[in-house]
PDB file of N, CA and C in Angstrom:
ATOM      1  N   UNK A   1      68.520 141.347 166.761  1.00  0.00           N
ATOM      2  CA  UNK A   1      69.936 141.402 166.481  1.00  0.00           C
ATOM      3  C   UNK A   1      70.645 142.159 167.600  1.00  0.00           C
ATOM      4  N   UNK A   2      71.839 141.755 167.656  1.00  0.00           N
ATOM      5  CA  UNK A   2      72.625 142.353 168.667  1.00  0.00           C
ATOM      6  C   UNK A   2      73.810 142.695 168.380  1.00  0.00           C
ATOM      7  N   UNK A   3      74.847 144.182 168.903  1.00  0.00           N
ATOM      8  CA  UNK A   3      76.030 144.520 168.672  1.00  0.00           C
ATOM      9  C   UNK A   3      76.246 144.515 169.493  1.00  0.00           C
ATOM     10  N   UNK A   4      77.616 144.366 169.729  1.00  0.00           N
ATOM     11  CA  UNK A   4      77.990 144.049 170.443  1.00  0.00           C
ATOM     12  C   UNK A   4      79.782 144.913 170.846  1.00  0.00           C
ATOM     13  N   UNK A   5      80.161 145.264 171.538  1.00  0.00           N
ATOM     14  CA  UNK A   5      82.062 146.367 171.368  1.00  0.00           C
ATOM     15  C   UNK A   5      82.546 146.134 172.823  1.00  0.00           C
ATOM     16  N   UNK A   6      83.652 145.586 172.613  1.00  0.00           N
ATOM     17  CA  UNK A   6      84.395 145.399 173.475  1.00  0.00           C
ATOM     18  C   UNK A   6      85.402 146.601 173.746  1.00  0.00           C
ATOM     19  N   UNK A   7      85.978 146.966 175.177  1.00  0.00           N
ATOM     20  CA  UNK A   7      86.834 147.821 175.345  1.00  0.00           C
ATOM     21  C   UNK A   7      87.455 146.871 176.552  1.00  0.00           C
ATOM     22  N   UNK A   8      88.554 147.783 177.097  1.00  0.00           N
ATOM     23  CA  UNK A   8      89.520 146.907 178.129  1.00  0.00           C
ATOM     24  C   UNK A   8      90.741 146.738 178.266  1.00  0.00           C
ATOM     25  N   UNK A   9      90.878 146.089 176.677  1.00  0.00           N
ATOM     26  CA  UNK A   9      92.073 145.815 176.269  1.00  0.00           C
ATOM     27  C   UNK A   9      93.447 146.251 176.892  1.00  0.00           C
ATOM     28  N   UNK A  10      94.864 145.501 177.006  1.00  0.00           N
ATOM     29  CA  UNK A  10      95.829 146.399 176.708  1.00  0.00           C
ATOM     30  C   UNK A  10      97.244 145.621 176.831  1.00  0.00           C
ATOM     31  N   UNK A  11      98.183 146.365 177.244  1.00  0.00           N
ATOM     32  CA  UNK A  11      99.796 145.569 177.232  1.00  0.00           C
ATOM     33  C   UNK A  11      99.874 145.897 179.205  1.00  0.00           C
ATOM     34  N   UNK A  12      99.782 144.877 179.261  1.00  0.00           N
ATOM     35  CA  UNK A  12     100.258 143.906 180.646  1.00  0.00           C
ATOM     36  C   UNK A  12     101.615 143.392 180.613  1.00  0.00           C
ATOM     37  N   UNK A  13     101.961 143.068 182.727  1.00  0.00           N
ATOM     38  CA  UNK A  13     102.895 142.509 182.189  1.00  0.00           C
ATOM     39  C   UNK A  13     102.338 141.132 183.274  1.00  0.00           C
ATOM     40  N   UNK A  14     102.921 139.927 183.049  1.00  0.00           N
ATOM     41  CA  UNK A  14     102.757 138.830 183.782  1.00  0.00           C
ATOM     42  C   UNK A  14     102.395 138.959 185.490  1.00  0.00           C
ATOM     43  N   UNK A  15     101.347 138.442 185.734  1.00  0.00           N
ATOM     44  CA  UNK A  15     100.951 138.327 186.583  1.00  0.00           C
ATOM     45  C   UNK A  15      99.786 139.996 187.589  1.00  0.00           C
ATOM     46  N   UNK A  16      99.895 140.513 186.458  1.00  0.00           N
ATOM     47  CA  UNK A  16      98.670 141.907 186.078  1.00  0.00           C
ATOM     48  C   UNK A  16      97.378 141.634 186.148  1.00  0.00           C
ATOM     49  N   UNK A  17      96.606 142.287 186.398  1.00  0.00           N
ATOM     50  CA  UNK A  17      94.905 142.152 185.667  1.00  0.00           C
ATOM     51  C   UNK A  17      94.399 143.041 185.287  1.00  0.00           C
ATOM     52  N   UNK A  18      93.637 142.534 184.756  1.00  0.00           N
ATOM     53  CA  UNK A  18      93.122 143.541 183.516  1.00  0.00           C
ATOM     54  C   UNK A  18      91.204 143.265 183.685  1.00  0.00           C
ATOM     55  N   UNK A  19      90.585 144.439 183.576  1.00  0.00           N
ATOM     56  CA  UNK A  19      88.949 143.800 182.948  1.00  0.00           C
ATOM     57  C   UNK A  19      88.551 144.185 181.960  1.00  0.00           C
ATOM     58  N   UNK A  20      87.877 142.870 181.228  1.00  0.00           N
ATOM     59  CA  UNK A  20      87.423 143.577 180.056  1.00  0.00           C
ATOM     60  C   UNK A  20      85.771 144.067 179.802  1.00  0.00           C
ATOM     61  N   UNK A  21      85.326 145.004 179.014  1.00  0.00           N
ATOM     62  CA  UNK A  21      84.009 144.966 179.057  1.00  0.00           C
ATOM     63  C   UNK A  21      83.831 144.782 177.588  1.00  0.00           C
ATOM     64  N   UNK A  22      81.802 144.033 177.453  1.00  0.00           N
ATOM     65  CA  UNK A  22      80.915 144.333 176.866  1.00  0.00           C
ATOM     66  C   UNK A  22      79.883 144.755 176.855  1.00  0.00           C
ATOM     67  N   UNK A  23      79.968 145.923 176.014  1.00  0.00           N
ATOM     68  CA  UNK A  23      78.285 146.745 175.855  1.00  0.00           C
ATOM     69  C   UNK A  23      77.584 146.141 174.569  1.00  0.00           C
ATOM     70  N   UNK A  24      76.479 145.710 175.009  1.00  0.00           N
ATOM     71  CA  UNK A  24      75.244 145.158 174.048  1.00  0.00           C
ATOM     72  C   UNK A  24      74.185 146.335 173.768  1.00  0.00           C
ATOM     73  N   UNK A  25      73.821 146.475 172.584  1.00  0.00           N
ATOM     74  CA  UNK A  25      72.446 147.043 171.821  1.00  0.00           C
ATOM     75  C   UNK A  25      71.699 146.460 172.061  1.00  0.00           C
ATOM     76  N   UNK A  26      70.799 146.862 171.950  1.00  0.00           N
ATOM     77  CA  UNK A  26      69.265 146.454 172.010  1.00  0.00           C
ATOM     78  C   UNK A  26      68.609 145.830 173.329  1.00  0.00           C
ATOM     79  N   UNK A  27      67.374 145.688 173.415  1.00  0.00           N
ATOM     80  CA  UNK A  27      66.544 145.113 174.498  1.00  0.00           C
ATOM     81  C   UNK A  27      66.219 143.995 175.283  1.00  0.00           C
ATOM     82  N   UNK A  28      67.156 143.107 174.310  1.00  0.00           N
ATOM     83  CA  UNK A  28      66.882 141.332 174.462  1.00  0.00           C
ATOM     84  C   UNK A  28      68.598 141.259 175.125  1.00  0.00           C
ATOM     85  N   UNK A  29      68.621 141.423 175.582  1.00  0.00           N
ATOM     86  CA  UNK A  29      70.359 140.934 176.148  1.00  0.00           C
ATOM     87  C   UNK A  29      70.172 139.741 176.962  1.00  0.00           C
ATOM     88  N   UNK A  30      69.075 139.857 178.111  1.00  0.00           N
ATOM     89  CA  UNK A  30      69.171 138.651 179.099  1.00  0.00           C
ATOM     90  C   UNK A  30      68.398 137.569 178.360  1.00  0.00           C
ATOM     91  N   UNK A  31      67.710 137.482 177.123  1.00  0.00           N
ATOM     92  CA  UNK A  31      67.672 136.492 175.912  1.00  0.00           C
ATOM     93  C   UNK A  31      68.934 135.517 175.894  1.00  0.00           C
ATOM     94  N   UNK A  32      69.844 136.405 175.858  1.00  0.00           N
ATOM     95  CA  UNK A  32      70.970 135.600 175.208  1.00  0.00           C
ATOM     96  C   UNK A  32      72.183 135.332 176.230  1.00  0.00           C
ATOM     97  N   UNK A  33      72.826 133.833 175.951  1.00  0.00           N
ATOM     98  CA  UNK A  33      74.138 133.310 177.153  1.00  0.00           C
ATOM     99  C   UNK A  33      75.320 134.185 176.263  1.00  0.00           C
ATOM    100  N   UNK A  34      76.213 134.992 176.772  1.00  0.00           N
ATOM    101  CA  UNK A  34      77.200 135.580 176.508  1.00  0.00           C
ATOM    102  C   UNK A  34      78.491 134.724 176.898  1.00  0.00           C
ATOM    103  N   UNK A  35      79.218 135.053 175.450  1.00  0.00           N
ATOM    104  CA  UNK A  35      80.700 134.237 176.012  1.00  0.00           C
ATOM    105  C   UNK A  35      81.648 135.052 175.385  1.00  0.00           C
ATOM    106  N   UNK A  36      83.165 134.900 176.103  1.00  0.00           N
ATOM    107  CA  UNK A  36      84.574 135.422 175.750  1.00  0.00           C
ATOM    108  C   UNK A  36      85.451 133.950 175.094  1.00  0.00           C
ATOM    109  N   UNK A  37      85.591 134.263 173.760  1.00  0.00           N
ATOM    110  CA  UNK A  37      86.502 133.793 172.979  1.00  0.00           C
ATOM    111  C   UNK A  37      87.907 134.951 173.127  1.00  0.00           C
ATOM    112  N   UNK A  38      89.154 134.293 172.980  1.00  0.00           N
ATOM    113  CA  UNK A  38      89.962 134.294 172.588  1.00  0.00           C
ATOM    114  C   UNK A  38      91.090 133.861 171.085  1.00  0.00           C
ATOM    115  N   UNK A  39      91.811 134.637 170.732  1.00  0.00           N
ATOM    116  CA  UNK A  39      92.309 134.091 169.264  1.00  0.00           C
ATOM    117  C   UNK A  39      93.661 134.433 169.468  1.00  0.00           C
ATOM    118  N   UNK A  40      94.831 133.409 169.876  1.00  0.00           N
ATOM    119  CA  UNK A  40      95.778 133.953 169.627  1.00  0.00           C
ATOM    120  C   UNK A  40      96.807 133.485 168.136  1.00  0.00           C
ATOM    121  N   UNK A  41      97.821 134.797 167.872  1.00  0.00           N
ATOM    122  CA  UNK A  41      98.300 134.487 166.495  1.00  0.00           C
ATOM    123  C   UNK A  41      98.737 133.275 166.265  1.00  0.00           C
ATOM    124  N   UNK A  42      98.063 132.321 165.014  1.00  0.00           N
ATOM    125  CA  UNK A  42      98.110 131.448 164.510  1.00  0.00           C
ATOM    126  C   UNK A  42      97.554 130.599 165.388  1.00  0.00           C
ATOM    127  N   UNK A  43      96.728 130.482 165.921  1.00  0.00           N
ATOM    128  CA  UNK A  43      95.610 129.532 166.487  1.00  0.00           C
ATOM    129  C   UNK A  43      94.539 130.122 166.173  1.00  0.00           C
ATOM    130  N   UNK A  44      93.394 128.799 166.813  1.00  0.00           N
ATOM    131  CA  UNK A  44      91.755 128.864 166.635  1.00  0.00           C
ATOM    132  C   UNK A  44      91.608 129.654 167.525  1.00  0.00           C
ATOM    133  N   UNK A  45      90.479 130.349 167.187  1.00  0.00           N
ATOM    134  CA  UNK A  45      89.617 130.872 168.037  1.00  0.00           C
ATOM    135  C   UNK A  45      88.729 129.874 169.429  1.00  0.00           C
ATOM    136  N   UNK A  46      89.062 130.049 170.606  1.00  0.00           N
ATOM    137  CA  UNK A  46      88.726 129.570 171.057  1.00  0.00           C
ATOM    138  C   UNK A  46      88.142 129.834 172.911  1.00  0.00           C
ATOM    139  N   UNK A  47      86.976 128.919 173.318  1.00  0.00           N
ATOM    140  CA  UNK A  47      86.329 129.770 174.191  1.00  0.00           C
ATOM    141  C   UNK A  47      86.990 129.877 175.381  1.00  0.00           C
ATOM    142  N   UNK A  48      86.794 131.062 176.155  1.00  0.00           N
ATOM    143  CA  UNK A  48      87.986 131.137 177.647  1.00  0.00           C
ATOM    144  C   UNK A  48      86.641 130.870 178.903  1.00  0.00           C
ATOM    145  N   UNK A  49      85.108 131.409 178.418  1.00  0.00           N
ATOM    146  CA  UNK A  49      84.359 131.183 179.340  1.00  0.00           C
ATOM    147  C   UNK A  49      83.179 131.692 178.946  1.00  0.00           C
ATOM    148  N   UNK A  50      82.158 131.497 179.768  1.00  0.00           N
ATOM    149  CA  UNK A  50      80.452 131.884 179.203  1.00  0.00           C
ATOM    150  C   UNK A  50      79.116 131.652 180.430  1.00  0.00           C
ATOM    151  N   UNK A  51      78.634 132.492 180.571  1.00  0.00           N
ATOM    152  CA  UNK A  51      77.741 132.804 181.506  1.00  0.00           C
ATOM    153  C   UNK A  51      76.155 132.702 180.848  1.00  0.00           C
ATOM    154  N   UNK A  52      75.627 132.138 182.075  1.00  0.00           N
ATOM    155  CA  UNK A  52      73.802 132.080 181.407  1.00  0.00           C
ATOM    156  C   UNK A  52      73.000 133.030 181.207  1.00  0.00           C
ATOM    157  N   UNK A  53      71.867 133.463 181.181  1.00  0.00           N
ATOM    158  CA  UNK A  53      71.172 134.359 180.858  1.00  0.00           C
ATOM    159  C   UNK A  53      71.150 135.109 182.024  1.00  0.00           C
ATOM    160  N   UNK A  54      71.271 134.697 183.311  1.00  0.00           N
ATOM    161  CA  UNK A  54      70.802 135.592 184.157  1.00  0.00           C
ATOM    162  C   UNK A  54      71.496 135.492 185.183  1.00  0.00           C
ATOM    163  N   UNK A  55      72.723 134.896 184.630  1.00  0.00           N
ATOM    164  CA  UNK A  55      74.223 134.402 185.245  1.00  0.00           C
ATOM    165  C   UNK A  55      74.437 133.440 186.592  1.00  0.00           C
ATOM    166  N   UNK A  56      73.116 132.428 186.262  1.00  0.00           N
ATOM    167  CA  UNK A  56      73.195 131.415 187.714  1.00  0.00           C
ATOM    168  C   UNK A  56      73.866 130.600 187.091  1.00  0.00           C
ATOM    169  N   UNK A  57      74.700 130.224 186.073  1.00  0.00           N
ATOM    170  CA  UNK A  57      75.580 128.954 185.630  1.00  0.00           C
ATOM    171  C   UNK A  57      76.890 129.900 185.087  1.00  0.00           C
ATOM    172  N   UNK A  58      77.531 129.341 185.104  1.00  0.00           N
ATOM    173  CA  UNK A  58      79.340 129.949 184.180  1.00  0.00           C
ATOM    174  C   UNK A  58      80.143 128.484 183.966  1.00  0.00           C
ATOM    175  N   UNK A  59      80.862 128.816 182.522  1.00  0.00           N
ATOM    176  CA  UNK A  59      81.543 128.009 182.673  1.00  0.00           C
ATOM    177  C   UNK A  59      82.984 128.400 181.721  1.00  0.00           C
ATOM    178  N   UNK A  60      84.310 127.885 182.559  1.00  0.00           N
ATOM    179  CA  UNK A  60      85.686 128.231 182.233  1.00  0.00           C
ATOM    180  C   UNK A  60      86.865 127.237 181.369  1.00  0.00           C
ATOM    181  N   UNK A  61      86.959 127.636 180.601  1.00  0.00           N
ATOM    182  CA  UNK A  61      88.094 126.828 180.184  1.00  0.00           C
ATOM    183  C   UNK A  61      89.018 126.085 181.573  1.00  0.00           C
ATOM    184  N   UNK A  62      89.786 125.254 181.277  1.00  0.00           N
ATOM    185  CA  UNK A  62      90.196 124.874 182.430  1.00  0.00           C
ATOM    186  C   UNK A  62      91.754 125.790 182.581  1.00  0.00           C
ATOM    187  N   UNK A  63      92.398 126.143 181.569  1.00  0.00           N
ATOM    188  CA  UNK A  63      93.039 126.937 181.471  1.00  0.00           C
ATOM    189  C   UNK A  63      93.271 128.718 182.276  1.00  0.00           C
ATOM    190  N   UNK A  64      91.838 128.758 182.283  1.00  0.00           N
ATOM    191  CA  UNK A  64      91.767 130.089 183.039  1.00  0.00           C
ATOM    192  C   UNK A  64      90.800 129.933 184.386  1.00  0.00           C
ATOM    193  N   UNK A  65      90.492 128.884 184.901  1.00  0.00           N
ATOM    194  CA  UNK A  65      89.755 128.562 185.745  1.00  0.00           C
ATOM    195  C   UNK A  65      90.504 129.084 187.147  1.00  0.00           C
ATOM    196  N   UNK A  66      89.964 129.419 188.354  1.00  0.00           N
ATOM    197  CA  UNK A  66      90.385 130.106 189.298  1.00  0.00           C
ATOM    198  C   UNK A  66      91.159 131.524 189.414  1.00  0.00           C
ATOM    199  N   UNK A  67      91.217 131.913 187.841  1.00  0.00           N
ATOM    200  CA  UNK A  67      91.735 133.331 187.507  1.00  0.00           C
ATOM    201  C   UNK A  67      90.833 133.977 186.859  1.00  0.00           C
ATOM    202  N   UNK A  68      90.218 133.655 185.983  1.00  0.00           N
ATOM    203  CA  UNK A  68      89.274 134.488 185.093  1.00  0.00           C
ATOM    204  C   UNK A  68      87.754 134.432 186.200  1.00  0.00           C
ATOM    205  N   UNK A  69      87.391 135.440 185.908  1.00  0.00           N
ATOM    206  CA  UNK A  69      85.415 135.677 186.406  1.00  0.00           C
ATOM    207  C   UNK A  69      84.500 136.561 185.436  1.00  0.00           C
ATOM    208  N   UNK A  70      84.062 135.703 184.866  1.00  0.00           N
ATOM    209  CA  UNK A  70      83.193 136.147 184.099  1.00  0.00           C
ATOM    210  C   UNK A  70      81.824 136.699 184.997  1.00  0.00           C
ATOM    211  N   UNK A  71      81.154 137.833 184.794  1.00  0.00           N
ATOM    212  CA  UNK A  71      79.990 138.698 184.887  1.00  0.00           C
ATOM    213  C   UNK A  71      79.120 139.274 183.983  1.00  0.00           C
ATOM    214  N   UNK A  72      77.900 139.678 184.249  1.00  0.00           N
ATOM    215  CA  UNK A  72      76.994 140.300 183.730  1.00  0.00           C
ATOM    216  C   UNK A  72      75.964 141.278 184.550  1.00  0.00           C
ATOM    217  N   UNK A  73      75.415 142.334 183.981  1.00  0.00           N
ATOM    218  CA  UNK A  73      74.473 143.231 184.537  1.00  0.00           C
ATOM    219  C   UNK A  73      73.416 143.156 183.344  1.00  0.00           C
ATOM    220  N   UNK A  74      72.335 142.679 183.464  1.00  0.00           N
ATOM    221  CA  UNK A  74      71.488 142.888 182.466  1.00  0.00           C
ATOM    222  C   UNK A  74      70.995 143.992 182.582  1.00  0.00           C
ATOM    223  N   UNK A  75      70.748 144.933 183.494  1.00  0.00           N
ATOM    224  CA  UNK A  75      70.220 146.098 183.834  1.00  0.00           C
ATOM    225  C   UNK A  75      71.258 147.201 183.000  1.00  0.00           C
ATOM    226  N   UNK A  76      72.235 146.639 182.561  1.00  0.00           N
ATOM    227  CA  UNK A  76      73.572 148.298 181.571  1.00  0.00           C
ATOM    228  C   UNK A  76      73.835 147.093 180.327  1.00  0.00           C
ATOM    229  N   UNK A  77      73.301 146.199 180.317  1.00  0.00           N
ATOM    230  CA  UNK A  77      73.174 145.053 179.001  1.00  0.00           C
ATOM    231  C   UNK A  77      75.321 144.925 178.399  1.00  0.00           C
ATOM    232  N   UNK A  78      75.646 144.867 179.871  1.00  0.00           N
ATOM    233  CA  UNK A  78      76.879 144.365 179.744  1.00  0.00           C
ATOM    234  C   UNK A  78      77.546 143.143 180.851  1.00  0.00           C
ATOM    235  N   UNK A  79      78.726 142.605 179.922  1.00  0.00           N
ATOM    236  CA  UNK A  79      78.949 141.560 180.300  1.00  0.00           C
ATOM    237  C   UNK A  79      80.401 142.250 180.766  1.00  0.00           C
ATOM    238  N   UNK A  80      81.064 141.467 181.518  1.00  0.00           N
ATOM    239  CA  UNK A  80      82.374 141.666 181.966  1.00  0.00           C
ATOM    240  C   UNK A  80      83.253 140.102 181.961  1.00  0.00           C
ATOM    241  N   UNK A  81      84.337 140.302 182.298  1.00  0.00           N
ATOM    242  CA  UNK A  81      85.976 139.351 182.316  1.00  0.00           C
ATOM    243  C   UNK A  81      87.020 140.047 183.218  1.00  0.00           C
ATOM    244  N   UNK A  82      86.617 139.600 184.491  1.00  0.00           N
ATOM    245  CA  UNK A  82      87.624 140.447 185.021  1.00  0.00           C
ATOM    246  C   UNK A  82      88.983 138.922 184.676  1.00  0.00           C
ATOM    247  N   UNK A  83      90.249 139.379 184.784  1.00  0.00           N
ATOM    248  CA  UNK A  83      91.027 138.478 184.220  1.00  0.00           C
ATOM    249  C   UNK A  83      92.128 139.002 184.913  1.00  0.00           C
ATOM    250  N   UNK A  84      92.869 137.949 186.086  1.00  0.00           N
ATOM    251  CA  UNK A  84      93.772 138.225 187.117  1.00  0.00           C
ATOM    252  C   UNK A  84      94.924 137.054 187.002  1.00  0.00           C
ATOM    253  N   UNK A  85      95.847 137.602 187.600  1.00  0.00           N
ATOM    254  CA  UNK A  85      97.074 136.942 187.300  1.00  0.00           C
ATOM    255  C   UNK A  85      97.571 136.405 185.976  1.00  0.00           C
ATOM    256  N   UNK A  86      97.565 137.535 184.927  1.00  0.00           N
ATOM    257  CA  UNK A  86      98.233 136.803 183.259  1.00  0.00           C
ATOM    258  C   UNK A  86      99.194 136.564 183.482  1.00  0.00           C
ATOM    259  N   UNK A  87      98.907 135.779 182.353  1.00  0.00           N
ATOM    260  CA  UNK A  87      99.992 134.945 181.535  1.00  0.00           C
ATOM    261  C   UNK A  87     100.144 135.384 180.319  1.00  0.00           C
ATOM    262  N   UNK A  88     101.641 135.343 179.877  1.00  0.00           N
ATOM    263  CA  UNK A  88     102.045 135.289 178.534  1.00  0.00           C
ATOM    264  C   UNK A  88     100.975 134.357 177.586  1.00  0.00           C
ATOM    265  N   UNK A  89     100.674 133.419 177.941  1.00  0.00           N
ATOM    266  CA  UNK A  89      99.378 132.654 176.994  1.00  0.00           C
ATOM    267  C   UNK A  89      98.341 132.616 177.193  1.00  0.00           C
ATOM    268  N   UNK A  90      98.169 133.916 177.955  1.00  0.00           N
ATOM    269  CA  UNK A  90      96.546 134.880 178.169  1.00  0.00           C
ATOM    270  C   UNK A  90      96.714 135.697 176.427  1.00  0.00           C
ATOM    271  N   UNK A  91      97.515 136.152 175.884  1.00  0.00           N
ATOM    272  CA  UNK A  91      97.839 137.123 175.143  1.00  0.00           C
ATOM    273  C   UNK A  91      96.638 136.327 173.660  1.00  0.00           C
ATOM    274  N   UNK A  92      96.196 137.624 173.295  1.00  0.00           N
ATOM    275  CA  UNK A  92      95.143 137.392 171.977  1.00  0.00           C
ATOM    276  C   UNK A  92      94.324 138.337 171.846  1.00  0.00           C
ATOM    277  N   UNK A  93      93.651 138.252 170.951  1.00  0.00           N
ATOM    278  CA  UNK A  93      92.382 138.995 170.544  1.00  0.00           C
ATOM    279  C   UNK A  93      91.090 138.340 171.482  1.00  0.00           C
ATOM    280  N   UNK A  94      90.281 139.348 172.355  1.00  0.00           N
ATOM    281  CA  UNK A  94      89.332 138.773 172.989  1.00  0.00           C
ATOM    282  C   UNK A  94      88.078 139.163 172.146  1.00  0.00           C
ATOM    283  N   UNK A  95      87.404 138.341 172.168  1.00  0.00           N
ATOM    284  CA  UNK A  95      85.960 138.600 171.645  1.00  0.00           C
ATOM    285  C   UNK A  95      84.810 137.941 172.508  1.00  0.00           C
ATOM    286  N   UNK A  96      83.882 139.205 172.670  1.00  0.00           N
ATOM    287  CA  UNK A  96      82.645 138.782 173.261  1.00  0.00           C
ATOM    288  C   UNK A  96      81.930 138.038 172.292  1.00  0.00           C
ATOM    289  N   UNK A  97      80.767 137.340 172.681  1.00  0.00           N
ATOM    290  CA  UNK A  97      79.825 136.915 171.706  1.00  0.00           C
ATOM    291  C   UNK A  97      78.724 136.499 172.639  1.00  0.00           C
ATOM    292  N   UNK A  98      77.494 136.596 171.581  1.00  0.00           N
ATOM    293  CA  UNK A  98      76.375 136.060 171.936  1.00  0.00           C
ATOM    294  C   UNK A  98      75.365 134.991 171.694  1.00  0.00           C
ATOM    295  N   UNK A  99      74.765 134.399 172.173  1.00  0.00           N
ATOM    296  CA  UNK A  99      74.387 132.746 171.921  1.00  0.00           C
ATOM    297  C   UNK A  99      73.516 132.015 172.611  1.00  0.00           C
ATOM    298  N   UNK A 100      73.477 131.081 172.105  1.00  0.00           N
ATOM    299  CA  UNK A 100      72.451 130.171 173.389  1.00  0.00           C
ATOM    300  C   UNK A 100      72.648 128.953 173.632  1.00  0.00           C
ATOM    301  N   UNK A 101      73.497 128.856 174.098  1.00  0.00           N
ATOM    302  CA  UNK A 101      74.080 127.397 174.704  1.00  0.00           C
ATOM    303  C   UNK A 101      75.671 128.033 175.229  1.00  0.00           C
ATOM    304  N   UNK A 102      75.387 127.303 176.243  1.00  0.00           N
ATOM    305  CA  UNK A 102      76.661 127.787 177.445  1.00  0.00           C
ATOM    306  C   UNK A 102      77.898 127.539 177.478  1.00  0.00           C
ATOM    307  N   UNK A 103      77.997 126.183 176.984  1.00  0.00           N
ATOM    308  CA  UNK A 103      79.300 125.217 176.604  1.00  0.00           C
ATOM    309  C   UNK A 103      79.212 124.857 175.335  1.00  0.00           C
ATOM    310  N   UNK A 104      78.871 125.769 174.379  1.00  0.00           N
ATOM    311  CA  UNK A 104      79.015 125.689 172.960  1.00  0.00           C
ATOM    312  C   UNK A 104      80.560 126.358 172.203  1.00  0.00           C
ATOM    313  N   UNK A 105      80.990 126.081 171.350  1.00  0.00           N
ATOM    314  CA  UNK A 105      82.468 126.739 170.937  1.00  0.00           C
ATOM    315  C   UNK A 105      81.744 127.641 169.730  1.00  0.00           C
ATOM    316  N   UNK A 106      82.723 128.272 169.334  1.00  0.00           N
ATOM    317  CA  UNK A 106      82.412 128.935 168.399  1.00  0.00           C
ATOM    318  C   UNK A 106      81.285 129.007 167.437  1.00  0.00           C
ATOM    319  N   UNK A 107      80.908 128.045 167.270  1.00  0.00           N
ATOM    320  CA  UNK A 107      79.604 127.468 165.835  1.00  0.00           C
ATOM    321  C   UNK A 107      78.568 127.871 166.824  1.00  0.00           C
ATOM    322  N   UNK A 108      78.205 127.700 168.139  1.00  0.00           N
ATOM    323  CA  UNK A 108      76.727 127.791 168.922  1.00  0.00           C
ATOM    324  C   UNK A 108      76.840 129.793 168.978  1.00  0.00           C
ATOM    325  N   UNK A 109      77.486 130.597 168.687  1.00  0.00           N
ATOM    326  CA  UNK A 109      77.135 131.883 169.084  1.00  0.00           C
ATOM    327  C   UNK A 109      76.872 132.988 167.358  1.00  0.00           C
ATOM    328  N   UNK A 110      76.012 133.085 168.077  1.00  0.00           N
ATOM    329  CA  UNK A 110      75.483 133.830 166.250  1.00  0.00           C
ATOM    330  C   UNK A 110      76.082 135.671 166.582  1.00  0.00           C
ATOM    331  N   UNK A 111      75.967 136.265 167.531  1.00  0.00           N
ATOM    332  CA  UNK A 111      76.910 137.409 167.274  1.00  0.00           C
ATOM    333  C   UNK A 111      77.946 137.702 167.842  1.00  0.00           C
ATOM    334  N   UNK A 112      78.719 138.378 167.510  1.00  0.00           N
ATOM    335  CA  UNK A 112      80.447 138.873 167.560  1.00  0.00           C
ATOM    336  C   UNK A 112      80.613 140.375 167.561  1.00  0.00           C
ATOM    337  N   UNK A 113      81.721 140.561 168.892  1.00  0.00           N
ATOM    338  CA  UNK A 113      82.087 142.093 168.840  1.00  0.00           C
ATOM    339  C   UNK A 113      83.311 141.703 168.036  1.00  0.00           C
ATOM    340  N   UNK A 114      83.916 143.094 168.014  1.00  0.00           N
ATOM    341  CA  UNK A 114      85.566 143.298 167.186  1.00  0.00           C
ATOM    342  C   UNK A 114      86.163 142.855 167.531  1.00  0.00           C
ATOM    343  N   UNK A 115      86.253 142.693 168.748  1.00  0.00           N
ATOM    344  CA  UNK A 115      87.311 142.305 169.525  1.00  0.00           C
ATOM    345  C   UNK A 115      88.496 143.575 170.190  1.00  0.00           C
ATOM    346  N   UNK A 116      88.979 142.913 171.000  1.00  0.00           N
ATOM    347  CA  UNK A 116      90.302 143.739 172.104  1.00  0.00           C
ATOM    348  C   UNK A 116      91.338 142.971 172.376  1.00  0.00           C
ATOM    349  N   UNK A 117      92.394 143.873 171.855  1.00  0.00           N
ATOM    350  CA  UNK A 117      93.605 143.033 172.130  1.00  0.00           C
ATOM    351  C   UNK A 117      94.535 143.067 173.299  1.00  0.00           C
ATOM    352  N   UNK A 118      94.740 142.095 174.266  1.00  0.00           N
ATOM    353  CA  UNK A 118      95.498 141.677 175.672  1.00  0.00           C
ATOM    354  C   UNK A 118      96.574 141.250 174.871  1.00  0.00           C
ATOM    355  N   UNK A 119      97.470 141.630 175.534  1.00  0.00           N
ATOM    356  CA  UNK A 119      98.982 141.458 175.382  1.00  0.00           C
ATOM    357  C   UNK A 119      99.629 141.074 176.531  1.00  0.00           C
ATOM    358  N   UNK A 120      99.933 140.318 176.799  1.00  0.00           N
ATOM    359  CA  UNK A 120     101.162 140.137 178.391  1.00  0.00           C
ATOM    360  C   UNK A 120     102.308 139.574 177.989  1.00  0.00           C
ATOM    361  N   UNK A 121     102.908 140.932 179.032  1.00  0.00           N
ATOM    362  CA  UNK A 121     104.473 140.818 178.320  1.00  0.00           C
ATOM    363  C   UNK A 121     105.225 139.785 179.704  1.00  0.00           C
ATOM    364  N   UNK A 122     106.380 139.080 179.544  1.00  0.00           N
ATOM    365  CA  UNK A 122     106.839 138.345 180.808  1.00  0.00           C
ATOM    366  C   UNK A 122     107.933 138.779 180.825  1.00  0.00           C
TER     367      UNK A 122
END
């Protein structure tokens, strides 16, 4: 099992960056493909990007593609989002998660941090 806590978060304003982190428990981290969901109010939860076990594959929404970079250190069993140039429809609840399949949405990742909330103001 894995926990998982996001920190990072915060109120931006357009065209800002921000990084976010995840710290993972336990011993098996490079076990598992890590991904960043997003949820903004009154929408699905949905994925912004997700990295492989040992981070030779990534893959981005097309939405945040050439702005977002997803990372990992298996050696501090954290993942990162650095996330450059927001947007007002960057704004949501981010959540890490963990899983095994790379380009899976929500249903392929069996654990979940709390989440952190990005705000960008324009």
């Amino acid at each position: 099992q894995v926990q998982l806590i996001e920190s990072g978060g915060g109120l931006v304003q357009a065209g800002d960056s921000l990084r976010l982190s995840c710290a993972a428990s336990g011993r098996t981290f490079s076990s598992y493909v890590m991904g960043w969901f997003r949820q903004a109010p009154g929408k699905e939860r949905e994925i912004v990007t997700g990295i492989s076990r040992y981070g030779g594959s990534t893959y981005y929404a097309d939405s945040v593609k050439d702005r977002f970079t997803i990372s990992r250190d298996n050696a501090k069993n954290t993942v990162y989002l650095q996330m450059n140039t927001l947007k007002p429809d960057d704004t949501g609840v981010y959540y890490c998660a963990a899983g095994s399949t790379l380009r899976a949405g929500a249903a392929g990742y069996d654990y979940w941090g709390q989440g952190t909330q990005v705000t960008v103001s324009s």
